[in-house]
C-alpha atoms as a PDB file:
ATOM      1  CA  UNK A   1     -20.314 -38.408 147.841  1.00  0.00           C
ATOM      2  CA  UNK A   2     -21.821 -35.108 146.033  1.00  0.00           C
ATOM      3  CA  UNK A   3     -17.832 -34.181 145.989  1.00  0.00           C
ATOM      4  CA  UNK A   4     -16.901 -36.993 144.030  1.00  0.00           C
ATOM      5  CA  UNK A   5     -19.926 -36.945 141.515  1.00  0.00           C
ATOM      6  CA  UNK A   6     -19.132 -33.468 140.637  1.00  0.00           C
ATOM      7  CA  UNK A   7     -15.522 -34.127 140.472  1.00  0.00           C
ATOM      8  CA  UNK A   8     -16.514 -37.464 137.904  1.00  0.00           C
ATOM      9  CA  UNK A   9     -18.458 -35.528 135.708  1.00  0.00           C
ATOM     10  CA  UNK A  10     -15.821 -32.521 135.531  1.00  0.00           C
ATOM     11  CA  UNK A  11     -13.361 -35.260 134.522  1.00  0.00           C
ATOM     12  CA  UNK A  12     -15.745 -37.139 131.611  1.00  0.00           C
ATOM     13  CA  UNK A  13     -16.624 -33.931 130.280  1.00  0.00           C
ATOM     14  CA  UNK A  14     -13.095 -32.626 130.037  1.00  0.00           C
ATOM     15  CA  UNK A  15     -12.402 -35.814 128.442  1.00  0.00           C
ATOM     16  CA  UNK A  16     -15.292 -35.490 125.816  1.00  0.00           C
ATOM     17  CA  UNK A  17     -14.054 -31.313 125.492  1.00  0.00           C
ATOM     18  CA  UNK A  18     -10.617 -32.951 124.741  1.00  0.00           C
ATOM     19  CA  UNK A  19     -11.659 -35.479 122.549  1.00  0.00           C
ATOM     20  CA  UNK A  20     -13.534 -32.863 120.427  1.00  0.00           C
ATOM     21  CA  UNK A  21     -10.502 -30.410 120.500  1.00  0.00           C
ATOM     22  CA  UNK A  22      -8.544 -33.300 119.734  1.00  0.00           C
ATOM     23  CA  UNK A  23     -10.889 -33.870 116.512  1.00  0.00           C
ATOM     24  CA  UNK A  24     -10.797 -30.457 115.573  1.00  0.00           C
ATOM     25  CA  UNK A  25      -7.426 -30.178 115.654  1.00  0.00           C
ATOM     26  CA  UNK A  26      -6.022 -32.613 113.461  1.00  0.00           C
ATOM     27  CA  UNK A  27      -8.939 -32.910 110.942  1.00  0.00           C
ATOM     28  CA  UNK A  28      -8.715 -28.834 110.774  1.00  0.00           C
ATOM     29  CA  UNK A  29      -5.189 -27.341 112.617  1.00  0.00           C
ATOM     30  CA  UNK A  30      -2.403 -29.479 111.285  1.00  0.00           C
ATOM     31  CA  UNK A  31      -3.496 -29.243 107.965  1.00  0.00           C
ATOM     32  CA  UNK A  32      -3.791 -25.350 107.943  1.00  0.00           C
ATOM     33  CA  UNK A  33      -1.302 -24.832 110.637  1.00  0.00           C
ATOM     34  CA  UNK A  34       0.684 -21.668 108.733  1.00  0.00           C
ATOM     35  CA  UNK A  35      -2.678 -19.881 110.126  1.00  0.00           C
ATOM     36  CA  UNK A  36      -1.932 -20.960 113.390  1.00  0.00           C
ATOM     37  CA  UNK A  37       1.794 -20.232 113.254  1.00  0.00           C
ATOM     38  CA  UNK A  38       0.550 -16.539 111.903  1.00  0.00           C
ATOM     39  CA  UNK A  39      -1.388 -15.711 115.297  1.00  0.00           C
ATOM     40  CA  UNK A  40       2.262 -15.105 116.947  1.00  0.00           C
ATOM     41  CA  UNK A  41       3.331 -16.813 120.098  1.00  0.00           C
ATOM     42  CA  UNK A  42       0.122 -17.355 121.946  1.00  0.00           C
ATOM     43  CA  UNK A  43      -1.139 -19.492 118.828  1.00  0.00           C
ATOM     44  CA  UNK A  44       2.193 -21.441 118.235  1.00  0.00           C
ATOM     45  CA  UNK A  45       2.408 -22.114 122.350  1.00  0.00           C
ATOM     46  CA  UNK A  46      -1.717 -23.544 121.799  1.00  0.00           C
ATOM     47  CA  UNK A  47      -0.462 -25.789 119.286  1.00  0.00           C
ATOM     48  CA  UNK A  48       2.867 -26.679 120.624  1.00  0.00           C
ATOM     49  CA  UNK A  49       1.133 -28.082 123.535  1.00  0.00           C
ATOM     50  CA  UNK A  50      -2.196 -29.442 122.223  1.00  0.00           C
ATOM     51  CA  UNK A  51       0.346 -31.743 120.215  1.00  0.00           C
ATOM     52  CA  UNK A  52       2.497 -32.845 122.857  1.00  0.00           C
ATOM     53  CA  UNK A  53      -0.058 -33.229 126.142  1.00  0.00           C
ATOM     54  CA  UNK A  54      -3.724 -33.225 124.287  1.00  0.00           C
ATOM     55  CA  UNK A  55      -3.714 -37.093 123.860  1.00  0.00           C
ATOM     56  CA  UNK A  56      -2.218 -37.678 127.128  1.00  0.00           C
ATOM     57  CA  UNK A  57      -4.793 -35.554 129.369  1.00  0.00           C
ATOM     58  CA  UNK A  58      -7.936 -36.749 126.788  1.00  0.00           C
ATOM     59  CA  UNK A  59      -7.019 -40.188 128.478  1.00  0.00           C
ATOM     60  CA  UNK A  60      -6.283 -39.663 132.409  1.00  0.00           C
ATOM     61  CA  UNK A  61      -9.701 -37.395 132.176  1.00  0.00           C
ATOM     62  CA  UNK A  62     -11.190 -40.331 131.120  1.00  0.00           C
ATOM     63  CA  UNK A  63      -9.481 -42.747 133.346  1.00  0.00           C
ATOM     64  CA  UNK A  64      -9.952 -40.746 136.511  1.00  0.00           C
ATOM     65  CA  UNK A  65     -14.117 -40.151 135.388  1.00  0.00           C
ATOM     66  CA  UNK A  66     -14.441 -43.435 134.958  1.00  0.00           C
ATOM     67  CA  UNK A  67     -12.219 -44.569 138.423  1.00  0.00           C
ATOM     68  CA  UNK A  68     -14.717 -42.502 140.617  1.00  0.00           C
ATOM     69  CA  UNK A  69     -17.506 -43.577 138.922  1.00  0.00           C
ATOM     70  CA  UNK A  70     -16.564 -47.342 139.509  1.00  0.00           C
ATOM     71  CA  UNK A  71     -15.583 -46.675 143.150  1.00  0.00           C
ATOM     72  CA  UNK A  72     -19.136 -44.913 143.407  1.00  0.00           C
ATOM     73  CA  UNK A  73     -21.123 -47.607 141.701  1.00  0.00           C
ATOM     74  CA  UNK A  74     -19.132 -51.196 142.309  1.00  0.00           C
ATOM     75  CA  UNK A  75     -17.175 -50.244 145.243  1.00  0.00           C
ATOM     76  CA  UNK A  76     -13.345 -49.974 145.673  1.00  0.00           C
ATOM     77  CA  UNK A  77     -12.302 -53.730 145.588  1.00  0.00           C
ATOM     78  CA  UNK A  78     -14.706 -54.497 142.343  1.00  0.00           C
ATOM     79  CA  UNK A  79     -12.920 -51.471 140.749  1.00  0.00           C
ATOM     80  CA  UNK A  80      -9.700 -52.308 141.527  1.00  0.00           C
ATOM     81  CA  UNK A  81     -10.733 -56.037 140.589  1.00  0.00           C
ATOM     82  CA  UNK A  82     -11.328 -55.224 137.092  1.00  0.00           C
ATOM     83  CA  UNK A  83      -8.887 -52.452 136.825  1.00  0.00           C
ATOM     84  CA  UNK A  84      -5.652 -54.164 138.011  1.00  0.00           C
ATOM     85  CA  UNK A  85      -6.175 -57.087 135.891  1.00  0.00           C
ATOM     86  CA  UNK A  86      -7.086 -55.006 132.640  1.00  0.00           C
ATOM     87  CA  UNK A  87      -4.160 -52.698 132.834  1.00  0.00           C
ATOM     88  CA  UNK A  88      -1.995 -55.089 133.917  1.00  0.00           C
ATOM     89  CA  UNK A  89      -2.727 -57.878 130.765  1.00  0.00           C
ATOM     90  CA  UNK A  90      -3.333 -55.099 128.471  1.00  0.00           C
ATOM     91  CA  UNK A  91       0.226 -53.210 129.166  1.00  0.00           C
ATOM     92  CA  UNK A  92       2.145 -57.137 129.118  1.00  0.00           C
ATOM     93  CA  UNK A  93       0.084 -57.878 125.673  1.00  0.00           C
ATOM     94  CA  UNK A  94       1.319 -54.353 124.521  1.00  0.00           C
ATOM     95  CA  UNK A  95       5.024 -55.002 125.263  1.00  0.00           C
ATOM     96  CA  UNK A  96       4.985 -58.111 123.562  1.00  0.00           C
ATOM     97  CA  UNK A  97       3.280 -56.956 120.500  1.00  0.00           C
ATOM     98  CA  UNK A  98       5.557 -54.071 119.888  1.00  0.00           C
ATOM     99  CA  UNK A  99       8.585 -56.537 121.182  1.00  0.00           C
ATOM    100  CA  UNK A 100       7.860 -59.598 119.184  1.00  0.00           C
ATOM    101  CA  UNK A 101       4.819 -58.853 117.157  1.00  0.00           C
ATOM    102  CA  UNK A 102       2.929 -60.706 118.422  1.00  0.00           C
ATOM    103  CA  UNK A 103      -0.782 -60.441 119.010  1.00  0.00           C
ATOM    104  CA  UNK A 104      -1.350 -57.625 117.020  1.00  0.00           C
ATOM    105  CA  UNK A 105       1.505 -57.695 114.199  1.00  0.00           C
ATOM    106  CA  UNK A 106       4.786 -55.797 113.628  1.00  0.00           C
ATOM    107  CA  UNK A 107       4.065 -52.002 115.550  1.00  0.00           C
ATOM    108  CA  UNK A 108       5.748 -48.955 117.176  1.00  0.00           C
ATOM    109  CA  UNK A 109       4.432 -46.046 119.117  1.00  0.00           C
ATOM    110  CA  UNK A 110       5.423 -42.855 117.647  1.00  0.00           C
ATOM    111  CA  UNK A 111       5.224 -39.489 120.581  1.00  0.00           C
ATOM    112  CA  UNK A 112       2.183 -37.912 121.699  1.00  0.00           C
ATOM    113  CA  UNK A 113       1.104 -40.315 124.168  1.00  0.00           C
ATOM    114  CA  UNK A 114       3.215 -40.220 126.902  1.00  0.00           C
ATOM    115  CA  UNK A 115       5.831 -41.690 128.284  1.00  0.00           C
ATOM    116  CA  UNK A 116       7.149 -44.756 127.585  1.00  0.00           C
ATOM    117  CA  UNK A 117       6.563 -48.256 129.536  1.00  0.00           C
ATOM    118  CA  UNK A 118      10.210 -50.039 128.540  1.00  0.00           C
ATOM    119  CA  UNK A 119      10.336 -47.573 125.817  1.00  0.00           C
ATOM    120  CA  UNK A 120       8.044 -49.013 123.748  1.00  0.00           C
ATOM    121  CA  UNK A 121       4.065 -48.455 125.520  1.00  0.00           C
ATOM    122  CA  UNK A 122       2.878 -45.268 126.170  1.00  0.00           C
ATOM    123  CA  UNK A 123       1.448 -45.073 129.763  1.00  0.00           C
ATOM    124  CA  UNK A 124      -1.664 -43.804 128.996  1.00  0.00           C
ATOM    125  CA  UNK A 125      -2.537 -47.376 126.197  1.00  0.00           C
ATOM    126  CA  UNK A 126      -3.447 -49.503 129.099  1.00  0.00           C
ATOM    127  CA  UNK A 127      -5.347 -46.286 130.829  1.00  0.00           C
ATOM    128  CA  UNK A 128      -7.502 -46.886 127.895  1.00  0.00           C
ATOM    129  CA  UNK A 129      -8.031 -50.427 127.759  1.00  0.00           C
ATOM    130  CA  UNK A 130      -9.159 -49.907 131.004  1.00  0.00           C
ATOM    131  CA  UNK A 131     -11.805 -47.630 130.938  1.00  0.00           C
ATOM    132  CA  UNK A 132     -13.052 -48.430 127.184  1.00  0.00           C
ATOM    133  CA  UNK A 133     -13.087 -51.729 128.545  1.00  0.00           C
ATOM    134  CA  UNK A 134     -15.037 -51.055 131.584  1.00  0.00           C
ATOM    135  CA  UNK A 135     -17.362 -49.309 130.044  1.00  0.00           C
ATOM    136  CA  UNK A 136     -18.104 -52.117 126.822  1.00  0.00           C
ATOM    137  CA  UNK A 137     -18.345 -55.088 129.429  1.00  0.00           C
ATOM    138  CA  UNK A 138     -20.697 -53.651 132.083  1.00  0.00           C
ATOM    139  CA  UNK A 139     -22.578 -52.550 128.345  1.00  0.00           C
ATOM    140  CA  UNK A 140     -23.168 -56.078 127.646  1.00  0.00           C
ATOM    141  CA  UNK A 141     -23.281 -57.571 131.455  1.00  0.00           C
ATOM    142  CA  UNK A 142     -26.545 -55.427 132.227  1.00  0.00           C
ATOM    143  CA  UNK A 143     -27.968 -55.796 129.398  1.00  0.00           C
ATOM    144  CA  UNK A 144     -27.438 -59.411 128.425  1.00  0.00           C
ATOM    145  CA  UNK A 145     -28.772 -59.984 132.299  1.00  0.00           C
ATOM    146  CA  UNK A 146     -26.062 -61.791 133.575  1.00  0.00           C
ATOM    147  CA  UNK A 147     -27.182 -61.278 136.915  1.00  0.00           C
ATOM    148  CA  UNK A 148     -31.060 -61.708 137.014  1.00  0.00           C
ATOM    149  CA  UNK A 149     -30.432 -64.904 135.266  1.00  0.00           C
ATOM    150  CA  UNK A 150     -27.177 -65.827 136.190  1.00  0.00           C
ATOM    151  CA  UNK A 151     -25.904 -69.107 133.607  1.00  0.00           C
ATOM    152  CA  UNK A 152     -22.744 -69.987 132.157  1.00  0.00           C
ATOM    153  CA  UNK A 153     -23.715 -69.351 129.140  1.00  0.00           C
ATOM    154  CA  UNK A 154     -24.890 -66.272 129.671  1.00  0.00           C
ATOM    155  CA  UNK A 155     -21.549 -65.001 131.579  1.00  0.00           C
ATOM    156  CA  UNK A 156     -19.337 -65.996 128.526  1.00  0.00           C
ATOM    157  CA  UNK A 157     -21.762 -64.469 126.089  1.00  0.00           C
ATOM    158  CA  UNK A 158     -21.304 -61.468 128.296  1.00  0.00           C
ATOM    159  CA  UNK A 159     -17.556 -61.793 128.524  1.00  0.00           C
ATOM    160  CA  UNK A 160     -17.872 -62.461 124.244  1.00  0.00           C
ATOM    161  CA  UNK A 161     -19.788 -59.170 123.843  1.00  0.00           C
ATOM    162  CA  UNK A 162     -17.883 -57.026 125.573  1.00  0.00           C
ATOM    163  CA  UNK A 163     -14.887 -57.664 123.940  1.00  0.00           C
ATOM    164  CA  UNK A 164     -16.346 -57.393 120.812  1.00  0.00           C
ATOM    165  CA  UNK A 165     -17.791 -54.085 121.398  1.00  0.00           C
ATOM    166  CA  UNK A 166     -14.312 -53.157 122.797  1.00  0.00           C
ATOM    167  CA  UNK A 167     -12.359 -54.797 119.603  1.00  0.00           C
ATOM    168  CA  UNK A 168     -15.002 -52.709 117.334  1.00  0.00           C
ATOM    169  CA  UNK A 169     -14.200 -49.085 118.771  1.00  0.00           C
ATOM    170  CA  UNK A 170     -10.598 -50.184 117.416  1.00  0.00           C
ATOM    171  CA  UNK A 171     -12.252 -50.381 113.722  1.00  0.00           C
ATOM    172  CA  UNK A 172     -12.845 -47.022 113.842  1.00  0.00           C
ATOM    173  CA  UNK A 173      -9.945 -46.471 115.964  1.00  0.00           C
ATOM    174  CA  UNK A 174      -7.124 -47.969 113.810  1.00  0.00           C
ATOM    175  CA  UNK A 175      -7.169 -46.072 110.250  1.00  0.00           C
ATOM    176  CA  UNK A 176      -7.352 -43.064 112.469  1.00  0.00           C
ATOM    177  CA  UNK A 177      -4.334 -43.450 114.768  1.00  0.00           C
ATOM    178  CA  UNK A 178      -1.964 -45.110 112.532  1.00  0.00           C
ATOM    179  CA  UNK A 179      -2.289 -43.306 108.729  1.00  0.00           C
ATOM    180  CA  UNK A 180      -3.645 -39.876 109.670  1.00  0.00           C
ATOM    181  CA  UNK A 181      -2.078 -36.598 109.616  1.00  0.00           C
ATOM    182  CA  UNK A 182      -0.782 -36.974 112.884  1.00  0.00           C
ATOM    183  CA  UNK A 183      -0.315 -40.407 113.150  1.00  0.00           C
ATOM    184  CA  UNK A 184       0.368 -42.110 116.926  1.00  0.00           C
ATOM    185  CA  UNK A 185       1.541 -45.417 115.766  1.00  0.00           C
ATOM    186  CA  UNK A 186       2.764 -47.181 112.460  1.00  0.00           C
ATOM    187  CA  UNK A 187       2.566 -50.837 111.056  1.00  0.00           C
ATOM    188  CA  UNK A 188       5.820 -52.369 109.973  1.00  0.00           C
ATOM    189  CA  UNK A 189       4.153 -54.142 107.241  1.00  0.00           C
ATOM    190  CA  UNK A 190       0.527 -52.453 106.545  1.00  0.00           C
ATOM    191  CA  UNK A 191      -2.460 -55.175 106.764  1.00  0.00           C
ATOM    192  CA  UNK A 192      -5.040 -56.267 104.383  1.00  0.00           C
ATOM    193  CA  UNK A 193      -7.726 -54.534 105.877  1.00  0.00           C
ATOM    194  CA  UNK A 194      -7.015 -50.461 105.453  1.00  0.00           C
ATOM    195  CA  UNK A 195      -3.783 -50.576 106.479  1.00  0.00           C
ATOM    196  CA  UNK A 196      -4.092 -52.932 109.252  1.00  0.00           C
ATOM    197  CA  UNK A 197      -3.388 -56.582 109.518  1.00  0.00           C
ATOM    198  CA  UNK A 198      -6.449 -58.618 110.349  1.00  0.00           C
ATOM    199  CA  UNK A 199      -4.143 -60.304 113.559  1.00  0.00           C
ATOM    200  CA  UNK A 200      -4.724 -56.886 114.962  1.00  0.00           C
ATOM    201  CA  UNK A 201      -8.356 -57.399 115.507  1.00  0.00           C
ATOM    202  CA  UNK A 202      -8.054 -61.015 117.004  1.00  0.00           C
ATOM    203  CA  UNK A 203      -5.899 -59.606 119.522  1.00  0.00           C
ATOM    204  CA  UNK A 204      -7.819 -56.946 120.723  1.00  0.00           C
ATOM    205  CA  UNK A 205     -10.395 -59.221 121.268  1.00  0.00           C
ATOM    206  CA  UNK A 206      -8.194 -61.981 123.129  1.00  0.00           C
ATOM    207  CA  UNK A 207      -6.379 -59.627 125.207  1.00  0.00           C
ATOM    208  CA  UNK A 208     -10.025 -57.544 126.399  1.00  0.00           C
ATOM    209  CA  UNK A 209     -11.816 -61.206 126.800  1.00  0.00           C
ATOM    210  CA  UNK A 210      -8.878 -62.394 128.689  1.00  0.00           C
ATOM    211  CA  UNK A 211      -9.163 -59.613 131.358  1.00  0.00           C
ATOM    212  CA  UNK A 212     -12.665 -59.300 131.484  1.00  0.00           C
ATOM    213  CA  UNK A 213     -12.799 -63.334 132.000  1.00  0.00           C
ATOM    214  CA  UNK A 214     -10.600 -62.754 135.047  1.00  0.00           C
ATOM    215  CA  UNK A 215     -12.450 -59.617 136.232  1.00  0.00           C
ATOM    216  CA  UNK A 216     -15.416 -61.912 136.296  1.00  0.00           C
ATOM    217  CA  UNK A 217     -14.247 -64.836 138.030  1.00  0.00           C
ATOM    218  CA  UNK A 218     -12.855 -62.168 140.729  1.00  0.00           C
ATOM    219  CA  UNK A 219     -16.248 -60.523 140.529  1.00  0.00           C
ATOM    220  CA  UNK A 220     -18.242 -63.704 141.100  1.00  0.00           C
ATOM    221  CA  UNK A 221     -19.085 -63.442 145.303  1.00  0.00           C
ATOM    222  CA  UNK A 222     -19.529 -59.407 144.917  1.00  0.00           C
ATOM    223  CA  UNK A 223     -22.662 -58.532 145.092  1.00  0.00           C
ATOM    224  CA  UNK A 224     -24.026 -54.892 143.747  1.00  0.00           C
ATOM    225  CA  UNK A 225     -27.160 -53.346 142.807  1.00  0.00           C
ATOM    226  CA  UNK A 226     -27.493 -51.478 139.505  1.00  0.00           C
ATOM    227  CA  UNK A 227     -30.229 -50.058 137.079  1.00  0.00           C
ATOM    228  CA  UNK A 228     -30.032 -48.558 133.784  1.00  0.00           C
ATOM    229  CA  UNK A 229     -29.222 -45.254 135.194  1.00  0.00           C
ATOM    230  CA  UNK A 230     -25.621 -46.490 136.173  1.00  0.00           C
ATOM    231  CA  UNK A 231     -24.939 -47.036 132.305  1.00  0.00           C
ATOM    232  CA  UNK A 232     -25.175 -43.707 131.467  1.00  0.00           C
ATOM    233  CA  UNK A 233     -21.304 -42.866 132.398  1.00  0.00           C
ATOM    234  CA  UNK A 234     -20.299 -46.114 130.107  1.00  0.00           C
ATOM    235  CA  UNK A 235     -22.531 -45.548 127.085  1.00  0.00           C
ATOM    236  CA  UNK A 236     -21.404 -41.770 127.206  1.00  0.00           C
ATOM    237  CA  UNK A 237     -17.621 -43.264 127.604  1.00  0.00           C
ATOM    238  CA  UNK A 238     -18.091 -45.850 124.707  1.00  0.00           C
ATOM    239  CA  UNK A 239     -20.127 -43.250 122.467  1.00  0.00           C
ATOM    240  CA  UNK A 240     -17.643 -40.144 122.854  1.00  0.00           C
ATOM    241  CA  UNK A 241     -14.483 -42.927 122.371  1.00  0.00           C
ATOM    242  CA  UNK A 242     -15.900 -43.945 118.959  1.00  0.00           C
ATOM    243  CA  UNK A 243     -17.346 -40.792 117.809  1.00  0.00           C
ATOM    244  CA  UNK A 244     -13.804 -39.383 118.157  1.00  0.00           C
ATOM    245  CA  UNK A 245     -11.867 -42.390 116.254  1.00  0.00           C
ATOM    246  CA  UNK A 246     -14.758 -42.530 113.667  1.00  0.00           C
ATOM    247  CA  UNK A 247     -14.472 -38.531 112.877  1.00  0.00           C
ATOM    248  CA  UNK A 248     -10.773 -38.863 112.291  1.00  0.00           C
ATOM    249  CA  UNK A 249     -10.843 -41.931 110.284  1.00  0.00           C
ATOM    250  CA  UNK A 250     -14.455 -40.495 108.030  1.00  0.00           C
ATOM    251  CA  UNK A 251     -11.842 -37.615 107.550  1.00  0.00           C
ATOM    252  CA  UNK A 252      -9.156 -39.551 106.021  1.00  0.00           C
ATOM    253  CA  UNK A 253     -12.586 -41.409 104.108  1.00  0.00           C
ATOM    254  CA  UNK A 254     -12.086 -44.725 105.897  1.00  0.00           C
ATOM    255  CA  UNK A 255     -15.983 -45.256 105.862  1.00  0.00           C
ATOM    256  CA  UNK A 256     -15.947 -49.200 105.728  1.00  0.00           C
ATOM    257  CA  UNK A 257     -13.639 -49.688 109.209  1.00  0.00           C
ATOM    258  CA  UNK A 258     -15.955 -46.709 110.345  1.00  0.00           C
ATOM    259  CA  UNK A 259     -19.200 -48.368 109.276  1.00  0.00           C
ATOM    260  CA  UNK A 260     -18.447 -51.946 110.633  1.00  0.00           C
ATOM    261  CA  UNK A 261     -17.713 -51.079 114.013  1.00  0.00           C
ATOM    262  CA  UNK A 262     -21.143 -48.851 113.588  1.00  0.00           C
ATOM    263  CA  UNK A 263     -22.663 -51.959 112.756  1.00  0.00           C
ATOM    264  CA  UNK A 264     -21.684 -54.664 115.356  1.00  0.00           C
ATOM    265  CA  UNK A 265     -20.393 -52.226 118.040  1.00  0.00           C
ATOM    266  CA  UNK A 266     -22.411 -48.475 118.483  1.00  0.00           C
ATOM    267  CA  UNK A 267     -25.607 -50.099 117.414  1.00  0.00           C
ATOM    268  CA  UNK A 268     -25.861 -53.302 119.344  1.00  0.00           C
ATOM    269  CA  UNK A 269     -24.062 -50.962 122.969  1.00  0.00           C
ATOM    270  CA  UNK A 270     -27.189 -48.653 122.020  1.00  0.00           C
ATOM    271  CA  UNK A 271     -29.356 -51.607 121.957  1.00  0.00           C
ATOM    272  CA  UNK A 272     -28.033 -53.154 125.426  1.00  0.00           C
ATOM    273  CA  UNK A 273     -28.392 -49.991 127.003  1.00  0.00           C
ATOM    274  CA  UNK A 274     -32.027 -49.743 126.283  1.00  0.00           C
ATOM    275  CA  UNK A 275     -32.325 -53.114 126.832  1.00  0.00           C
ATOM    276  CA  UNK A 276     -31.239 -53.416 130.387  1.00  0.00           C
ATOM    277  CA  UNK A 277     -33.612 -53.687 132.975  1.00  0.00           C
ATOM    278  CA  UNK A 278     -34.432 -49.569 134.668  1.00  0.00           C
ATOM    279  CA  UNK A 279     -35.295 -51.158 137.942  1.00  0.00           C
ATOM    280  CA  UNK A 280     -32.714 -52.282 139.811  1.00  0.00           C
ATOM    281  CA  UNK A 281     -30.578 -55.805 138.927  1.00  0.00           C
ATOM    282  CA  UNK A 282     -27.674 -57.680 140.460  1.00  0.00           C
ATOM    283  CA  UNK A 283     -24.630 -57.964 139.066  1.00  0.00           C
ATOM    284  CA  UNK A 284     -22.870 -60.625 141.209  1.00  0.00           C
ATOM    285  CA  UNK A 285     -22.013 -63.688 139.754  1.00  0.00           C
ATOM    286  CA  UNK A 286     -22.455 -65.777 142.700  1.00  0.00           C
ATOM    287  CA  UNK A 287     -25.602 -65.674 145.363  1.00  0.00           C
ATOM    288  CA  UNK A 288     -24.741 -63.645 148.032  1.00  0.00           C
ATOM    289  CA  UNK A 289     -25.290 -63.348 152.198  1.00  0.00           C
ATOM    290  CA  UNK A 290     -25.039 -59.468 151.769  1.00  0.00           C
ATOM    291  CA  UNK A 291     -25.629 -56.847 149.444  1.00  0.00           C
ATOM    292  CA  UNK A 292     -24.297 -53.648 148.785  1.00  0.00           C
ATOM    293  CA  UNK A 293     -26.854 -50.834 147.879  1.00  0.00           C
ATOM    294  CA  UNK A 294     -25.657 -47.488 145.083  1.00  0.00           C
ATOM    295  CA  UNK A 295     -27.293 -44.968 145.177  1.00  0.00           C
ATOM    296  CA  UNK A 296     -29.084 -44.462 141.865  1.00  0.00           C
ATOM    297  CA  UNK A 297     -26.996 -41.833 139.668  1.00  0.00           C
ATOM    298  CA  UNK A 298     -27.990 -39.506 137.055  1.00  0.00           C
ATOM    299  CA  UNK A 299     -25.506 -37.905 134.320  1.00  0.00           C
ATOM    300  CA  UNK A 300     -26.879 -35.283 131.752  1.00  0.00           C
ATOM    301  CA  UNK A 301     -26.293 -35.987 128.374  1.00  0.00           C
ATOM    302  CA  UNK A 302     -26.891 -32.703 126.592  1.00  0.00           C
END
């Protein structure tokens, strides 16, 4: 077990070390990349291959991090629960959005994600939605307290919240990816909102409701034990995902996107977080015969 919590927190921080190399590089390197060029071959090699494999190992980091920590915490069959069905709707909504345009609108991957799923969705896209998504619905699960007071109500308000706090990392997200320097996708016809149409939104937040929704009604006889402690791996996940997309997009001056997904999505995962009980909780849907204890575990946020 001590193997695999050193090995998950080598992964999430080379996946925050990425994401801020990632940052500095196109808010700073691309645009002043003759000085780059001018360092000889060692410098042109750095860049060459920050721009074709940075994106790409920034997201399996994050994807294998947040794998071992859900095989730590849930267990192997409630990872794989929410995991299959979240990269498996996610990666069918992508190919039909860049296919037929719909739910999102008219897109197309550019390079610098990785290869290409029918050659149209970059592998690593539904790596994302997975562990993003992980991260914002276990967020609002624990602290909405789905499990000490278990009501149908309070499941889809769970299921409601995540996805919104998944849908608002994309407001920062968007402007960032799709109209930067290096952009990693572009819009057929630009949207209303800053470049992006507003169907975008609505199906980020149908396609992330519709896999959490089946991730719960899989999850609803598991039974696990968790405490506040066990969020610190997906507020860290949530935080460093947004604080990357927002620093890209605040450098291309896209502060409203930036400041709305602040608004209804950073400040309200903060407030969850805090919220959620620090002794420990259930998470199952369903009473129980048997439980499953975790051992309590403790990431340093510096």
């Amino acid at each position: 077990m001590r193997q695999l919590v050193i090995a998950e927190r080598v992964c999430l921080i080379g996946h925050i070390l990425a994401k801020a190399f990632g940052l500095v590089g196109i808010l700073l390197v691309i645009p002043n990349a003759e000085i780059i060029m001018n360092l000889g071959g060692v410098g042109q090699t750095a860049m060459q291959t920050s721009m074709a494999d940075g994106g790409v190992v920034d997201i399996i980091l994050g994807t294998i991090a947040v794998s071992i920590y859900a095989y730590r915490v849930l267990g192997w069959r409630t990872w794989l629960m929410f995991m299959l069905p979240s990269v498996s709707i996610s990666v069918g909504s992508e190919l039909l959005g860049t296919s037929t345009g719909f739910p999102f609108g008219d897109y197309s991957y550019l390079s610098g994600l990785g290869y290409k799923i029918a050659g149209l969705v970059p592998f690593t896209i539904p790596l994302s939605w997975f562990y993003v998504g992980l991260s914002s619905y276990l967020i609002a699960r624990l602290g909405l307290g789905v499990a000490a007071k278990p009501s149908l109500v309070r499941h889809i308000s769970a299921i409601a919240l995540g996805a919104l706090l998944f849908t608002c990392w994309d407001f920062a997200l968007e402007p960032a990816m799709s109209q930067t320097s290096l952009p990693f996708w572009y819009w057929e016809h630009p949207g209303a909102f800053f470049g992006t149409p507003y169907q975008n939104y609505a199906g980020w937040f149908g396609t992330s409701a519709l896999f959490m929704s089946v991730a719960a009604l899989l999850w609803r006889n598991t039974p696990i034990k968790l405490e506040r402690s066990h969020l610190n791996v997906p507020i860290i996940v949530y935080l460093s995902n947004f604080t990357f997309a927002a620093g890209l997009s605040l450098g291309s001056g896209f502060f409203i996107p930036v400041s709305l997904g602040l608004v209804l999505g950073v400040i309200p995962a903060v407030a969850l977080w805090l919220r959620s009980s620090p002794t420990t909780a259930n998470l199952s849907v369903a009473p129980a015969a048997t439980e499953v204890s975790v051992a309590s575990i403790k990431v340093a946020v510096k």
